[in-house]
Protein backbone atom coordinates (compact mmCIF):
# COMPACT_ATOMS: atom_id res chain seq x y z
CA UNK A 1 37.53 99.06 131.63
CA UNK A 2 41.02 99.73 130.68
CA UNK A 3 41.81 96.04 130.79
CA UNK A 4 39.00 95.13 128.87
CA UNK A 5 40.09 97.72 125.90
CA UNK A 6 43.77 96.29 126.17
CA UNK A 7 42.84 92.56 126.16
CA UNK A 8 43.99 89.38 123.79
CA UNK A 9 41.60 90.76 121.03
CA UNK A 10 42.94 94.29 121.49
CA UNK A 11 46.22 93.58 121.39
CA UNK A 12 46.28 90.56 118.28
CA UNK A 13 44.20 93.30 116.13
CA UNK A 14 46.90 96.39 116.55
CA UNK A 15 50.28 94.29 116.70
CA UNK A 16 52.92 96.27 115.20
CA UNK A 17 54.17 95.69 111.86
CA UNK A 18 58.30 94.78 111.09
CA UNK A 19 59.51 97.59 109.30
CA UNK A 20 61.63 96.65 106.50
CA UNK A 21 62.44 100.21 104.94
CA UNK A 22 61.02 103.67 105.33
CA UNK A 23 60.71 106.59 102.71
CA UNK A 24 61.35 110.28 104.07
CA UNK A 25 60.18 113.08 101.70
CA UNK A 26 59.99 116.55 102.55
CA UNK A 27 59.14 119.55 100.79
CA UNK A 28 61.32 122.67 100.69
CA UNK A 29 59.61 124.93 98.47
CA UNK A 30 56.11 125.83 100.01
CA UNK A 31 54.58 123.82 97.38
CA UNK A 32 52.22 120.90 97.66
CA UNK A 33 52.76 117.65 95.82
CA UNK A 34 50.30 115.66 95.41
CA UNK A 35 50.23 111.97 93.60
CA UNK A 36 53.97 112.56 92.74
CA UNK A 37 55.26 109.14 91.36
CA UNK A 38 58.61 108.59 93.77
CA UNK A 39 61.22 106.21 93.05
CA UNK A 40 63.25 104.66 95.91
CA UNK A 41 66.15 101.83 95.84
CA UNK A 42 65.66 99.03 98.34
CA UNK A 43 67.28 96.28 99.79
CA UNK A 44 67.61 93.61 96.75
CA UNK A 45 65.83 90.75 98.88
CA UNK A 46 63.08 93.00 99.25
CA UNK A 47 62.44 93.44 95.47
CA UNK A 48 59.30 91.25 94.39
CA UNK A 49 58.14 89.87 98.00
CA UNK A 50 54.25 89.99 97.76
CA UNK A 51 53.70 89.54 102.05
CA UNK A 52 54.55 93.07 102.52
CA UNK A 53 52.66 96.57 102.34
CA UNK A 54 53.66 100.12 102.40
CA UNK A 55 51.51 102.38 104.52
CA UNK A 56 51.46 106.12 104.96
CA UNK A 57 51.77 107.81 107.89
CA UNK A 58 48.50 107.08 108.70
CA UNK A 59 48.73 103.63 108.09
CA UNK A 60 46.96 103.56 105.38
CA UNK A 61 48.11 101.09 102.14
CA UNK A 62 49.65 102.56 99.31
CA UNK A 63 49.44 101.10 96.30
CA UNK A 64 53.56 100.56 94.90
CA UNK A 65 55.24 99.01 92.18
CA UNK A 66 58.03 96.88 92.39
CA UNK A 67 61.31 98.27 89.67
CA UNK A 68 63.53 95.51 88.35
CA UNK A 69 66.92 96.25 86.10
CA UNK A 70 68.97 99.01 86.16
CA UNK A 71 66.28 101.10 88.22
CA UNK A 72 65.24 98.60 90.72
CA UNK A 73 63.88 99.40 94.01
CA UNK A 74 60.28 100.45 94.72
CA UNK A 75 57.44 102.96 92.76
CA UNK A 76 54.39 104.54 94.36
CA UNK A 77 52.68 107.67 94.01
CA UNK A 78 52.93 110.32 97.55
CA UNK A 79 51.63 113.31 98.48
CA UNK A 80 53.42 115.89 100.48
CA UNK A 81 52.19 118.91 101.70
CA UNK A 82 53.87 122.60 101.70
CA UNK A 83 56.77 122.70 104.56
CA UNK A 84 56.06 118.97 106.00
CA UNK A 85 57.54 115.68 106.28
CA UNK A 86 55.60 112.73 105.70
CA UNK A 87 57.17 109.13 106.11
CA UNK A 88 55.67 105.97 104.42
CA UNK A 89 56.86 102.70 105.45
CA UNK A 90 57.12 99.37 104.03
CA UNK A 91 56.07 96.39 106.45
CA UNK A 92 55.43 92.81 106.64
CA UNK A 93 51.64 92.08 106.30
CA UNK A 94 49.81 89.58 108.79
């Protein structure tokens, strides 16, 4: 049964995503944040690409804006609860 779980259809459906940046926050002040727009500079060449998605830590799409000018890099609104870490990543859609 195990084989059956893991076969071709398995295995095209979950392929991991390339990672092309990731965004730590982390809350220090026992407070929960939640739909906090975050700011983050990327990589130039990343700035406007439309194949890619950012996911939570769930993997779950997060809606982001990309910044050009003086403030470029990427915009998206995160939630963080009190004392955690949460990690959302931005990856190349299939």
């Amino acid at each position: 049964m195990l084989g059956f779980l893991g076969g071709p259809l398995a295995e095209a459906a979950g392929q991991p995503k390339a990672v092309l940046a990731r965004f730590t926050l982390r809350d220090y002040l026992n407070r929960n944040w939640h739909n906090e727009l975050v700011t983050f500079k990327v990589d130039v060449r990343l700035i406007g690409r439309r194949d890619v998605a950012l996911l939570d830590a769930d993997q779950h799409p997060v809606p982001f804006q990309w910044q050009t000018g003086s403030t470029a890099g990427i915009a998206f609104l995160a939630s963080v609860p009190s004392f955690a870490q949460v990690e959302y990543s931005l990856v190349e859609r299939s």
